[in-house]
N, C-alpha and C. Protein backbone atom coordinates (compact mmCIF):
# COMPACT_ATOMS: atom_id res chain seq x y z
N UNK A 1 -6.51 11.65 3.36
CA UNK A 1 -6.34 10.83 4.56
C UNK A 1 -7.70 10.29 5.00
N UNK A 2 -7.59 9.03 5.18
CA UNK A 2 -8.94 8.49 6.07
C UNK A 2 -9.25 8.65 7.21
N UNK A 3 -10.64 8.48 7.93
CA UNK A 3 -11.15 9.03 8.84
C UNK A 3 -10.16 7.66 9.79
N UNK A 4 -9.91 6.39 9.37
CA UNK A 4 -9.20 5.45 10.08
C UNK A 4 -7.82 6.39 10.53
N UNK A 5 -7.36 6.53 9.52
CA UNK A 5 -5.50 7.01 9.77
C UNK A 5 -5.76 8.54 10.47
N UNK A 6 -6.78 8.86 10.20
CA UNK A 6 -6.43 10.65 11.10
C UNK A 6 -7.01 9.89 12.90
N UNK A 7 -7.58 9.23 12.57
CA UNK A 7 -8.37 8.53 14.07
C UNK A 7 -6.64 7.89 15.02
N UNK A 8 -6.41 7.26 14.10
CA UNK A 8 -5.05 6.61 14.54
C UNK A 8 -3.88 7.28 15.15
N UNK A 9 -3.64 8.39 13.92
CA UNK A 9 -2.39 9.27 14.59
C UNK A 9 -3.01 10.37 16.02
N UNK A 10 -3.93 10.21 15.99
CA UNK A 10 -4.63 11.13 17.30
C UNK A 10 -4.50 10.58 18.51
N UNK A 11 -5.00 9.00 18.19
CA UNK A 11 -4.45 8.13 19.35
C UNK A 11 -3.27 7.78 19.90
N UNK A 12 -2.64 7.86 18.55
CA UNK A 12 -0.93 7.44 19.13
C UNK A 12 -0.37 8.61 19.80
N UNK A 13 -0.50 9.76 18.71
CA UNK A 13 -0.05 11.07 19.52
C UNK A 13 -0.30 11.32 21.59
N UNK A 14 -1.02 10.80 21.67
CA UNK A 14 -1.11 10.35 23.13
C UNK A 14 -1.14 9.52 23.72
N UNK A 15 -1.05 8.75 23.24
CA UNK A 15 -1.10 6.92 24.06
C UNK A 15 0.58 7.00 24.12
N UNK A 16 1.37 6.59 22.69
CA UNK A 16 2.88 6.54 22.50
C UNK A 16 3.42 7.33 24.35
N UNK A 17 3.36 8.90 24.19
CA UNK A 17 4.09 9.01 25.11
C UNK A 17 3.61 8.83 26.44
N UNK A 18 2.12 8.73 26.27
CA UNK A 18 1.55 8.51 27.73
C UNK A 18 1.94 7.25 28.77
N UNK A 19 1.40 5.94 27.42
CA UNK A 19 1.75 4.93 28.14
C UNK A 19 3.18 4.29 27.47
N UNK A 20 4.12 5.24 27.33
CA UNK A 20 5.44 4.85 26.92
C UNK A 20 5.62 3.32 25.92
N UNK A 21 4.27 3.33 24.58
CA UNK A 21 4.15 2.18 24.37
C UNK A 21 5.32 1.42 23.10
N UNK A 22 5.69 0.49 23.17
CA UNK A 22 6.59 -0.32 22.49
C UNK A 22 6.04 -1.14 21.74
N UNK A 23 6.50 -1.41 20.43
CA UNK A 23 5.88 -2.69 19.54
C UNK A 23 7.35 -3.61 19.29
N UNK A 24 6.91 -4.76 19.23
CA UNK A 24 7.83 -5.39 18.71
C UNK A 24 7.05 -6.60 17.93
N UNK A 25 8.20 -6.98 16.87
CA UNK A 25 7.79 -8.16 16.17
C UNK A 25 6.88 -7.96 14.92
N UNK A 26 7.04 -6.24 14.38
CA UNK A 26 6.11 -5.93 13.71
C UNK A 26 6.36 -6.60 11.97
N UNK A 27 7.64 -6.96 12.03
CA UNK A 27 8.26 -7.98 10.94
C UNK A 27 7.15 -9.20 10.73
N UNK A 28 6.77 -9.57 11.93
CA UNK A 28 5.61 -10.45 11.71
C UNK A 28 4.68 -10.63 11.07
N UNK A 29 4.62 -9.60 10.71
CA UNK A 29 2.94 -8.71 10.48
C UNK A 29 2.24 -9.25 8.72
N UNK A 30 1.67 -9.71 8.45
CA UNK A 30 1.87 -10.08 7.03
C UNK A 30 1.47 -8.55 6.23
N UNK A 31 2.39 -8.38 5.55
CA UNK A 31 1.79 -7.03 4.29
C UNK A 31 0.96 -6.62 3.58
N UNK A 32 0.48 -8.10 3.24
CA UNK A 32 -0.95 -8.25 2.80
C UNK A 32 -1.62 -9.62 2.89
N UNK A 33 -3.13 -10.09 2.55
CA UNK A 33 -3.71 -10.65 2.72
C UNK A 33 -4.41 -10.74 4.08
N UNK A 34 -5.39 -11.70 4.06
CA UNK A 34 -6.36 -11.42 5.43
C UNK A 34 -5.60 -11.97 6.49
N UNK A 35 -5.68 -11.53 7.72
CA UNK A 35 -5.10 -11.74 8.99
C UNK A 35 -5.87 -11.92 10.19
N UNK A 36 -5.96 -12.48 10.72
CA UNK A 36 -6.83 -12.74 11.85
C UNK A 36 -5.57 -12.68 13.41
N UNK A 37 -5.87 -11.41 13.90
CA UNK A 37 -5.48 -10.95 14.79
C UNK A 37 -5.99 -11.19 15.95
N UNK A 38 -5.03 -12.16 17.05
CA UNK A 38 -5.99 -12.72 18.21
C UNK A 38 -4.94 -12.54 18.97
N UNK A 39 -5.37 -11.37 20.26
CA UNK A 39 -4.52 -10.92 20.96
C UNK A 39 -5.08 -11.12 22.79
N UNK A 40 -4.50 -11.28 23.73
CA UNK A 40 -4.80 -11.35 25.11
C UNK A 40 -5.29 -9.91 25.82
N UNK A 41 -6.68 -10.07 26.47
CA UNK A 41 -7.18 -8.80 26.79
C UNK A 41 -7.17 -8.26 28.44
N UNK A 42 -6.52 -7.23 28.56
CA UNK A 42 -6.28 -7.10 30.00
C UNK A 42 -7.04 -5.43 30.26
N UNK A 43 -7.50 -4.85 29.50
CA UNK A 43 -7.72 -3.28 29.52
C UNK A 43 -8.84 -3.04 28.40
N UNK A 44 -10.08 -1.75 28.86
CA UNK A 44 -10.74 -1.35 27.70
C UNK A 44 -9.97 -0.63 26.62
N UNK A 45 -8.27 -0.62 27.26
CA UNK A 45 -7.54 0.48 26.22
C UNK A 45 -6.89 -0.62 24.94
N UNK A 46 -7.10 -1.71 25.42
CA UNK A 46 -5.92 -2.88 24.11
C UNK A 46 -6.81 -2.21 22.63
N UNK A 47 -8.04 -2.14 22.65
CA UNK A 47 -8.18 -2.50 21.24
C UNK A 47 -7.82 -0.87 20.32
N UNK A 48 -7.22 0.03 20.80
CA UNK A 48 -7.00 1.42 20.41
C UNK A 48 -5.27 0.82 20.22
N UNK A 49 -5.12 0.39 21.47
CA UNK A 49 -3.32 0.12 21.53
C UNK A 49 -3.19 -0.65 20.50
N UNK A 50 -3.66 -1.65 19.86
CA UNK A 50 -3.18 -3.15 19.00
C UNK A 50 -3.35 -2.25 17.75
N UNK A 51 -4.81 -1.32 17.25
CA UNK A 51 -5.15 -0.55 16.28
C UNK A 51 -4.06 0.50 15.96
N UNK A 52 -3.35 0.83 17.01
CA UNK A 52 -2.22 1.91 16.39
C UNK A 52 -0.84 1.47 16.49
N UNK A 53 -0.87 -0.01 16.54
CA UNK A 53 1.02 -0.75 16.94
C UNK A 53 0.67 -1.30 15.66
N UNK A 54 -0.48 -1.49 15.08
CA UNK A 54 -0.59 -2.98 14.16
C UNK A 54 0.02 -2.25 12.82
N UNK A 55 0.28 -2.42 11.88
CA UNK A 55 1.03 -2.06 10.89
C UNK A 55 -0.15 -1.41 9.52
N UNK A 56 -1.46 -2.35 9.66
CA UNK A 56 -2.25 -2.32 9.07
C UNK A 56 -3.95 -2.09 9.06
N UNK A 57 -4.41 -1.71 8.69
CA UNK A 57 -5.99 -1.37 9.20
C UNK A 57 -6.76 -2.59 10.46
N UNK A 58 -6.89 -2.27 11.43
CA UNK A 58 -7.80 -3.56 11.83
C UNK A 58 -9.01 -3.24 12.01
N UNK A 59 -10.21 -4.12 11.95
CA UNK A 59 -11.25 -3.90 12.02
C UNK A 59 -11.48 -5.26 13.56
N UNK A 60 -12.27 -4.35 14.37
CA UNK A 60 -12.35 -5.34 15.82
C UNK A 60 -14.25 -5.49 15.90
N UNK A 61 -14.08 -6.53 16.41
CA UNK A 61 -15.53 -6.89 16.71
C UNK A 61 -15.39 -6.42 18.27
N UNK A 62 -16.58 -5.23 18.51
CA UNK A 62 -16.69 -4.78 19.66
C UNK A 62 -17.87 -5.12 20.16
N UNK A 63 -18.07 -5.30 21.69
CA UNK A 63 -19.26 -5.47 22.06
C UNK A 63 -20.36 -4.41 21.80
N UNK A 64 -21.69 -4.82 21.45
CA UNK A 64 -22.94 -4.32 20.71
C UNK A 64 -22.80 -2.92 21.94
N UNK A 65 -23.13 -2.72 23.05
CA UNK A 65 -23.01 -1.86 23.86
C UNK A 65 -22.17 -0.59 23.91
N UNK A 66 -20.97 -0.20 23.46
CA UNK A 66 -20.32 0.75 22.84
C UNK A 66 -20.70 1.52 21.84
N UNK A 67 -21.62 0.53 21.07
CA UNK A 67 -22.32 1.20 19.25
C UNK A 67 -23.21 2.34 20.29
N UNK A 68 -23.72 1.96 21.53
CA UNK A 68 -24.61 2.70 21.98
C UNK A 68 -24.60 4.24 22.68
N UNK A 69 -22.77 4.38 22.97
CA UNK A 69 -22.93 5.17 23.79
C UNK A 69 -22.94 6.44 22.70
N UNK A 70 -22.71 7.80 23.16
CA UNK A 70 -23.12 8.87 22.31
C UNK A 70 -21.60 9.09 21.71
N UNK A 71 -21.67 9.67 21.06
CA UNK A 71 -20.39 9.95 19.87
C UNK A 71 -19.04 9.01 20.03
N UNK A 72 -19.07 8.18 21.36
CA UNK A 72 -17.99 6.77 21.18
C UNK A 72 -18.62 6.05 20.12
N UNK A 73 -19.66 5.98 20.13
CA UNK A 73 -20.53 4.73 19.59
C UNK A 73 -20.03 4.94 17.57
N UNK A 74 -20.69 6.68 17.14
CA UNK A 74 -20.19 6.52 16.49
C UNK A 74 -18.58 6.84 15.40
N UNK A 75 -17.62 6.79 16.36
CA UNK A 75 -16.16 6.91 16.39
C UNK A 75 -15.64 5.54 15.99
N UNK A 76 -16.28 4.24 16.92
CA UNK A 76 -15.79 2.78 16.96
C UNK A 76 -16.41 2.52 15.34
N UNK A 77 -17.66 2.87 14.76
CA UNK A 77 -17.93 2.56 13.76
C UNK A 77 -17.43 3.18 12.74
N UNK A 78 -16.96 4.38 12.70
CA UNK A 78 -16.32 5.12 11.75
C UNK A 78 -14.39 4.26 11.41
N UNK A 79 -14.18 3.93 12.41
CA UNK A 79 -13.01 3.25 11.75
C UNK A 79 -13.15 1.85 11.96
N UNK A 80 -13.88 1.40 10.88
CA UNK A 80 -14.25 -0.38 10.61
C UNK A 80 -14.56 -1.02 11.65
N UNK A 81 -14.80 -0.73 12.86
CA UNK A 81 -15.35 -1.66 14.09
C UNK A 81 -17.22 -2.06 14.02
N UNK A 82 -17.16 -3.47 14.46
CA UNK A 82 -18.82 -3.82 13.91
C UNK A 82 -18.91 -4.44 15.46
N UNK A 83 -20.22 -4.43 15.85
CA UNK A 83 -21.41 -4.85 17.01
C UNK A 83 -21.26 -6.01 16.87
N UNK A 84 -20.86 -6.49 18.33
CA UNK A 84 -21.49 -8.04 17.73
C UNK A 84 -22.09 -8.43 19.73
N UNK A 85 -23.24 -9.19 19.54
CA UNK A 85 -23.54 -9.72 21.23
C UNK A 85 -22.90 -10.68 21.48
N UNK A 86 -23.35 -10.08 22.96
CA UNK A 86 -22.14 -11.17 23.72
C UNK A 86 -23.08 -12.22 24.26
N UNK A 87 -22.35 -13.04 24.37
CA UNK A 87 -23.48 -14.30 25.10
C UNK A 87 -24.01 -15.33 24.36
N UNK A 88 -24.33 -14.80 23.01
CA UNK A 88 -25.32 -15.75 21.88
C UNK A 88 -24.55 -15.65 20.65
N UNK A 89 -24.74 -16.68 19.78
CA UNK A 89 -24.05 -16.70 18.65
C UNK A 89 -24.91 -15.59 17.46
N UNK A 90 -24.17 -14.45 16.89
CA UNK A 90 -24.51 -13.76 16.45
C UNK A 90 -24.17 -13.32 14.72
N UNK A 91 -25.26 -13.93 13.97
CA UNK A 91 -24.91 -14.48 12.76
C UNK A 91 -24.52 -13.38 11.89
N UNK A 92 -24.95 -11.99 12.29
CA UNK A 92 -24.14 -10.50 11.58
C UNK A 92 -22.97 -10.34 11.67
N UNK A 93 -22.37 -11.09 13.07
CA UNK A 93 -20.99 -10.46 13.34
C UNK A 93 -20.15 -11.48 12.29
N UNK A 94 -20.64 -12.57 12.73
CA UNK A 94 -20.06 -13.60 11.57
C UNK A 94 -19.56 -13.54 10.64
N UNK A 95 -20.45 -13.23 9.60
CA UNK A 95 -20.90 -12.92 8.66
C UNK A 95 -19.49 -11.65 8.04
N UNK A 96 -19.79 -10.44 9.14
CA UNK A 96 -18.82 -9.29 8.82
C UNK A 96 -17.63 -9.46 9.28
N UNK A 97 -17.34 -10.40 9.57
CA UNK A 97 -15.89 -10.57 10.15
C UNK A 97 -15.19 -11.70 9.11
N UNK A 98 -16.20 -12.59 8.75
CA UNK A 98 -15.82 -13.36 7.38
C UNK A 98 -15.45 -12.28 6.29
N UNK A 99 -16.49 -11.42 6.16
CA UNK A 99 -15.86 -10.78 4.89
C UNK A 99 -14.95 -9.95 5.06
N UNK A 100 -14.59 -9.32 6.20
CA UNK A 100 -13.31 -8.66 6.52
C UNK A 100 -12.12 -10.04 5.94
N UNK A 101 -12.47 -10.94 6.25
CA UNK A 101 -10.99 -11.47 5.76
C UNK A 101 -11.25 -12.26 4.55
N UNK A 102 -12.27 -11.95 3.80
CA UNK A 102 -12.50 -12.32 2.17
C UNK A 102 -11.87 -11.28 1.45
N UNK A 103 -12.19 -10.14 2.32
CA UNK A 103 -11.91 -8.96 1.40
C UNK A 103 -9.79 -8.57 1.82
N UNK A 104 -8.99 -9.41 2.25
CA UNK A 104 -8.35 -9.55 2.85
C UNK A 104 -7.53 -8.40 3.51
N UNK A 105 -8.49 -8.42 4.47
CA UNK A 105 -8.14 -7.37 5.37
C UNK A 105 -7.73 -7.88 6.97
N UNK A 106 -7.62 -6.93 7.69
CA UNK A 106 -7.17 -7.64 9.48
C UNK A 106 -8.32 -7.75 10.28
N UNK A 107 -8.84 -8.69 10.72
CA UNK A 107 -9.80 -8.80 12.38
C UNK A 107 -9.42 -9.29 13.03
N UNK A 108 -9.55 -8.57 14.27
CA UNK A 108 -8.87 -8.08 15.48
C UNK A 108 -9.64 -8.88 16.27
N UNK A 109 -9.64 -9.63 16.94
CA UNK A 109 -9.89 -10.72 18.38
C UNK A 109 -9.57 -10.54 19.44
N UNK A 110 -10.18 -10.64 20.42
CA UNK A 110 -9.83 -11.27 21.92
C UNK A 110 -10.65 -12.33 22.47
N UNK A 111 -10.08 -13.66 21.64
CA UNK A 111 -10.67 -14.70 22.06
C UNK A 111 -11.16 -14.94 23.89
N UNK A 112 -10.45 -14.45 24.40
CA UNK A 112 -11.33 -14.59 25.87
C UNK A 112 -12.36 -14.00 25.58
N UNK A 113 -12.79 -13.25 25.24
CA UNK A 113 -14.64 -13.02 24.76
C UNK A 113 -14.39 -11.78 25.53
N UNK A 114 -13.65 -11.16 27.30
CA UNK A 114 -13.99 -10.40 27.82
C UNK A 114 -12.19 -9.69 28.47
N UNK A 115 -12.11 -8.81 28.75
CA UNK A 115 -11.53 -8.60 29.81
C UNK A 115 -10.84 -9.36 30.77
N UNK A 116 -9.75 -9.95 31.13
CA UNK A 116 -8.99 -10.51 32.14
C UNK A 116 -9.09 -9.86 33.64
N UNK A 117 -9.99 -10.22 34.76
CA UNK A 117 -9.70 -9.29 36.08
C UNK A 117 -8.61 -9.59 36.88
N UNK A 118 -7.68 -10.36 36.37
CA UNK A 118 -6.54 -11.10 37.30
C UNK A 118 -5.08 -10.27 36.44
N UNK A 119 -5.40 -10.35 35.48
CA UNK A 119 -4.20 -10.35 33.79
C UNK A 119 -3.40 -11.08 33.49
N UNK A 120 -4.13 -12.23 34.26
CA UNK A 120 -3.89 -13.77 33.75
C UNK A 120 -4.43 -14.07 32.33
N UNK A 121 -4.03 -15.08 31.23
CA UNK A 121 -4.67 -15.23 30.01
C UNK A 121 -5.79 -16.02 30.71
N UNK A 122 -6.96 -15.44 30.07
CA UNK A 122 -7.97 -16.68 30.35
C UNK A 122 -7.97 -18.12 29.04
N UNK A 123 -9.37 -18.46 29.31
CA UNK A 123 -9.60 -19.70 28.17
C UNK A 123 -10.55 -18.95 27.20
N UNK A 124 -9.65 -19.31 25.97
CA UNK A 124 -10.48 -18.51 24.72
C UNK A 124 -11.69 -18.99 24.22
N UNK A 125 -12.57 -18.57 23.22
CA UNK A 125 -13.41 -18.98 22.92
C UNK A 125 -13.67 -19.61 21.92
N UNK A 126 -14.61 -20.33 21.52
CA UNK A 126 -14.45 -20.95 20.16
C UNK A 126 -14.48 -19.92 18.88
N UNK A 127 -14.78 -18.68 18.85
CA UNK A 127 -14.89 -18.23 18.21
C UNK A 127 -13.77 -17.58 17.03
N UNK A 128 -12.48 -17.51 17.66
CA UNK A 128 -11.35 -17.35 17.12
C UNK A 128 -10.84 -18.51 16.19
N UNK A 129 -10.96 -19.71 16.83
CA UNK A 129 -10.94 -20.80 16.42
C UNK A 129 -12.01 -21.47 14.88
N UNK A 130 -13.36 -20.80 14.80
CA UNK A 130 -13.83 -20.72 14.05
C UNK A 130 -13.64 -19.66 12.68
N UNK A 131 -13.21 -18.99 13.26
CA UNK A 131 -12.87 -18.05 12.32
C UNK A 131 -11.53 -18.21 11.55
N UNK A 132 -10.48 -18.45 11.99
CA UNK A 132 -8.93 -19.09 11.99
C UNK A 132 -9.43 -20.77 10.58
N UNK A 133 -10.63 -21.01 11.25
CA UNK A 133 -10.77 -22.50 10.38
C UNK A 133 -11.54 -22.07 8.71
N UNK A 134 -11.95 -21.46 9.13
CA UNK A 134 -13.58 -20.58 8.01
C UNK A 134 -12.99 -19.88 6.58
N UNK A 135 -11.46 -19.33 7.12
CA UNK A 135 -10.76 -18.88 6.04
C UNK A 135 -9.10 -19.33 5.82
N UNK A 136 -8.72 -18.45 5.05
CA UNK A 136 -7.66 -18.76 4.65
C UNK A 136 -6.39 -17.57 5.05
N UNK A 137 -6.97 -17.03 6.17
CA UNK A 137 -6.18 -15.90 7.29
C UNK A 137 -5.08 -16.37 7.10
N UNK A 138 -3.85 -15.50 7.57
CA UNK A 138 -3.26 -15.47 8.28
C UNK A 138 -3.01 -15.72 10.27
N UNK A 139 -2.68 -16.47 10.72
CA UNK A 139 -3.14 -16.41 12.20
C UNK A 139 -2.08 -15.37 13.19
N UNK A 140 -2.38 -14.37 13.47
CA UNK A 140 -1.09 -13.60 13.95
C UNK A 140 -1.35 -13.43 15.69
N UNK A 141 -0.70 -13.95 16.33
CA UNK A 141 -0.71 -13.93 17.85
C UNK A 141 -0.15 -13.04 18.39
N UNK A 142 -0.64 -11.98 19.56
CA UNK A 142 -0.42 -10.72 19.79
C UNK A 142 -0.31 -11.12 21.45
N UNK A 143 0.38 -10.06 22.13
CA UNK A 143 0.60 -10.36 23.55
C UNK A 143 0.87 -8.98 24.21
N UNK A 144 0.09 -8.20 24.85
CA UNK A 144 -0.10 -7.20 25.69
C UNK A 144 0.50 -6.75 27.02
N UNK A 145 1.47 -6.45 27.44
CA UNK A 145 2.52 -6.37 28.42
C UNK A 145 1.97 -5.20 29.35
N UNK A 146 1.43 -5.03 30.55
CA UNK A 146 1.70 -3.84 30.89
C UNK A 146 0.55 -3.46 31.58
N UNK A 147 0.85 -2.30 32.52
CA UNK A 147 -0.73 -2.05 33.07
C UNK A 147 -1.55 -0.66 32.67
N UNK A 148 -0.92 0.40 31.59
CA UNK A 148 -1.52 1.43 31.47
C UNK A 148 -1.78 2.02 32.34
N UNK A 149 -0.80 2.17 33.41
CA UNK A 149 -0.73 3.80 34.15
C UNK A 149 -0.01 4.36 33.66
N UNK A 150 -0.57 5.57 33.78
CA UNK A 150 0.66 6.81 32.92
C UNK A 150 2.23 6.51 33.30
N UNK A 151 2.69 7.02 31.83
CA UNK A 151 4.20 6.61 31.96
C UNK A 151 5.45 4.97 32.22
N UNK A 152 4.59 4.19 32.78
CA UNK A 152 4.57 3.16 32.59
C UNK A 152 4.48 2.24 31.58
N UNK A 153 5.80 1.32 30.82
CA UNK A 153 5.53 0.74 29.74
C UNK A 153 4.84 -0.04 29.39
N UNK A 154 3.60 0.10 28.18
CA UNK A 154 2.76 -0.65 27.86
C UNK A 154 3.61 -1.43 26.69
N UNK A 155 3.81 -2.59 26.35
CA UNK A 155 4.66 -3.49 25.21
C UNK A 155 3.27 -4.35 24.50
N UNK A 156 3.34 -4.49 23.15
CA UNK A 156 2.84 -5.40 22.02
C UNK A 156 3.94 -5.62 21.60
N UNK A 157 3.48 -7.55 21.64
CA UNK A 157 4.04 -8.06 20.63
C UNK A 157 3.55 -8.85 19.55
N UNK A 158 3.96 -8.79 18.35
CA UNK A 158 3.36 -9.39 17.59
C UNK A 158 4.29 -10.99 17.20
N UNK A 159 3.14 -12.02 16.87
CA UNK A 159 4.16 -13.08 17.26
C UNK A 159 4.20 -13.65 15.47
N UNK A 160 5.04 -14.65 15.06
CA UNK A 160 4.71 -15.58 13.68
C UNK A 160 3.65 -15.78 13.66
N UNK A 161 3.10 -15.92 12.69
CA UNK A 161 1.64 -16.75 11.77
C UNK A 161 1.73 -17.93 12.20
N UNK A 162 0.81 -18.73 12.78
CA UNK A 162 0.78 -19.47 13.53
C UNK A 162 0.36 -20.77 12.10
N UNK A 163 1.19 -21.63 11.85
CA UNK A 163 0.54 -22.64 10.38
C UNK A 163 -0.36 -23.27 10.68
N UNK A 164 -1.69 -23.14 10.00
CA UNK A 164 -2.89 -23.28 10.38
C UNK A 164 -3.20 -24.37 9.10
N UNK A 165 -2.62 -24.89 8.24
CA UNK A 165 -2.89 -25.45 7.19
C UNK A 165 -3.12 -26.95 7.30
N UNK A 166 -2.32 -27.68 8.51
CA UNK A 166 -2.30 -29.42 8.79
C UNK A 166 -3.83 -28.90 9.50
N UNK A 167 -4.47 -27.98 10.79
CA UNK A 167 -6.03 -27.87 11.05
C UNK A 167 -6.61 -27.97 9.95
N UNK A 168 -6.83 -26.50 9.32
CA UNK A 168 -7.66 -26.47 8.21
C UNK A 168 -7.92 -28.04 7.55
N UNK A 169 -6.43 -28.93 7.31
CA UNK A 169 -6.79 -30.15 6.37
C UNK A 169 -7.48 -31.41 6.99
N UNK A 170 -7.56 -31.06 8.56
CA UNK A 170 -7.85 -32.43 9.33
C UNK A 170 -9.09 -32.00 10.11
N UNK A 171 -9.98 -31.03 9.39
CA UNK A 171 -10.92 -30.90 10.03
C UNK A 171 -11.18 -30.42 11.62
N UNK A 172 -10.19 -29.95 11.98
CA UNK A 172 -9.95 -29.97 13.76
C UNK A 172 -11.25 -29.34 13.70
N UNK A 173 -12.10 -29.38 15.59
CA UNK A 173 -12.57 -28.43 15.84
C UNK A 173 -12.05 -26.86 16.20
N UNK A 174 -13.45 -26.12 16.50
CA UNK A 174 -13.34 -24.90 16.64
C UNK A 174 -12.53 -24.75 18.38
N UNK A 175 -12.96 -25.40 18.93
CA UNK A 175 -12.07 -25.13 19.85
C UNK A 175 -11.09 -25.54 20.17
N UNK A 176 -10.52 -26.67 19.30
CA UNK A 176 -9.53 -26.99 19.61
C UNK A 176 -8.11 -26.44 18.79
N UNK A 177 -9.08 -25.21 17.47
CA UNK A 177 -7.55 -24.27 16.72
C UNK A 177 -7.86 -23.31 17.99
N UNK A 178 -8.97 -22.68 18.29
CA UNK A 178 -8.78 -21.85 19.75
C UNK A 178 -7.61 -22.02 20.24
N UNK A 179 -7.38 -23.30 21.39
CA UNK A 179 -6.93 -23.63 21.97
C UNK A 179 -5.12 -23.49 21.66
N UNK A 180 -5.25 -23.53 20.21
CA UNK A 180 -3.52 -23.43 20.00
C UNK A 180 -3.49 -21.90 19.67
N UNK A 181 -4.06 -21.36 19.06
CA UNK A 181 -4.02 -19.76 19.14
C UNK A 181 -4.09 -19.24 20.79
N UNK A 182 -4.47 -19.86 21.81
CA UNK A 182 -4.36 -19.40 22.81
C UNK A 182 -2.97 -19.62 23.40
N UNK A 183 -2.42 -20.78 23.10
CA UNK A 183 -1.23 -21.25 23.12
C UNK A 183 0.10 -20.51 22.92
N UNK A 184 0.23 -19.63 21.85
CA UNK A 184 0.73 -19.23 21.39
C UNK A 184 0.71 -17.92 21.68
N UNK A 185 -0.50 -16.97 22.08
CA UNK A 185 -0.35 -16.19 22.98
C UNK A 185 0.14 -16.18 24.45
N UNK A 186 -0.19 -17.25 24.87
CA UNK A 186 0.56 -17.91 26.24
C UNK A 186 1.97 -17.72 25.73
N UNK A 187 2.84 -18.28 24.73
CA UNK A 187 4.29 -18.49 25.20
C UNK A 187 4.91 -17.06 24.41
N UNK A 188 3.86 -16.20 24.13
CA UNK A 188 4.40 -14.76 23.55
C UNK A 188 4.81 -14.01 25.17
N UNK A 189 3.37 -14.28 25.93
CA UNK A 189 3.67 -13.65 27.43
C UNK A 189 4.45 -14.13 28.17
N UNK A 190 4.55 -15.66 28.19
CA UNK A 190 5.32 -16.36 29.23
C UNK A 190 7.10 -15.80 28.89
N UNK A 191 7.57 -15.23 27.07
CA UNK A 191 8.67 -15.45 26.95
C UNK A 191 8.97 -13.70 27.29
N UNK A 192 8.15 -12.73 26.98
CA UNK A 192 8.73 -11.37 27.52
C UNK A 192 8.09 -10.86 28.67
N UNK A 193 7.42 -11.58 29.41
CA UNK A 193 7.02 -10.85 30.88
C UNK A 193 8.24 -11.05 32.08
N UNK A 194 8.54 -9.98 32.63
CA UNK A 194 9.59 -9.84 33.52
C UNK A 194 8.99 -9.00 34.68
């Protein structure tokens, strides 16, 4: 067993019944090949929650500041999570998040760059959008339901692969595949929030 999958079932073993969490749409999910996972961020808990609903390994670009703290720091790195700064364009993270999906594997996004303080979707960044253009991903749109108080249902959903192939051929910009990956997380929330 990997240090990922024993990390995983530890988390679920308490998250599942804590925050009574639900997946749906995991049919979505592609089985294989690279995936670029861009999900709406409302909690420091999504990227543990998306990591143990998702079907398949994800590797998340976390902010550089976590690598720092004492034995979190190295936990996030032990199951495929890489540093990347916030604020400036950071040509390592790039770089390792490209080859996460050369090597076709899952990276995990939250194009808002930060945290939601409302848990309204914000406006994403170009960076999802660049990344979505750079390869030959999969685009899988994820949508986060819920507020994580105990017992209270936390819901993921995972949405269709978003066809990224008429961008890729017309050159779009980076923010403007953003912009439809944000889209699409929008009408994941707009269609199961009650």
């Amino acid at each position: 067993m990997s240090f990922y999958q024993f990390a995983k079932g530890v988390v679920a073993s308490v998250f599942f019944p804590l925050y009574r969490i639900e997946i749906h749409g995991k049919e979505h999910f592609p089985k294989d090949g690279a995936v670029l996972l861009c999900s709406n961020h409302i909690d420091n808990l999504d990227p543990p929650t998306v990591g143990i609903c998702a079907p398949r390994q994800v590797h998340f670009m976390a902010k550089e500041e976590l690598f720092r703290v004492p034995v979190l720091g190295g936990i996030v790195r032990k199951v495929g999570s890489f540093p990347v700064k916030r604020g400036m364009s950071d040509r390592e993270a790039i770089r390792k998040g490209l080859n996460v999906l050369k090597d076709d594997g899952v990276l995990g996004l939250f194009p808002e760059g930060t945290r939601s303080k409302d848990g309204k979707l914000g406006k994403g960044l170009a960076g999802a959008g660049f990344f979505a253009l750079k390869s030959d991903a999969s685009i899988v749109p994820c949508a986060i339901i819920g507020t994580y108080k105990p017992f209270q249902k936390v819901r993921v959903y995972f949405g269709p692969p978003i066809d990224f192939a008429p961008l890729r051929e017309k050159k779009t910009s980076a923010d403007e595949a953003t912009e439809l990956i944000m889209s699409k997380i929008a009408e994941l929330l707009e269609k199961h929030q009650s």
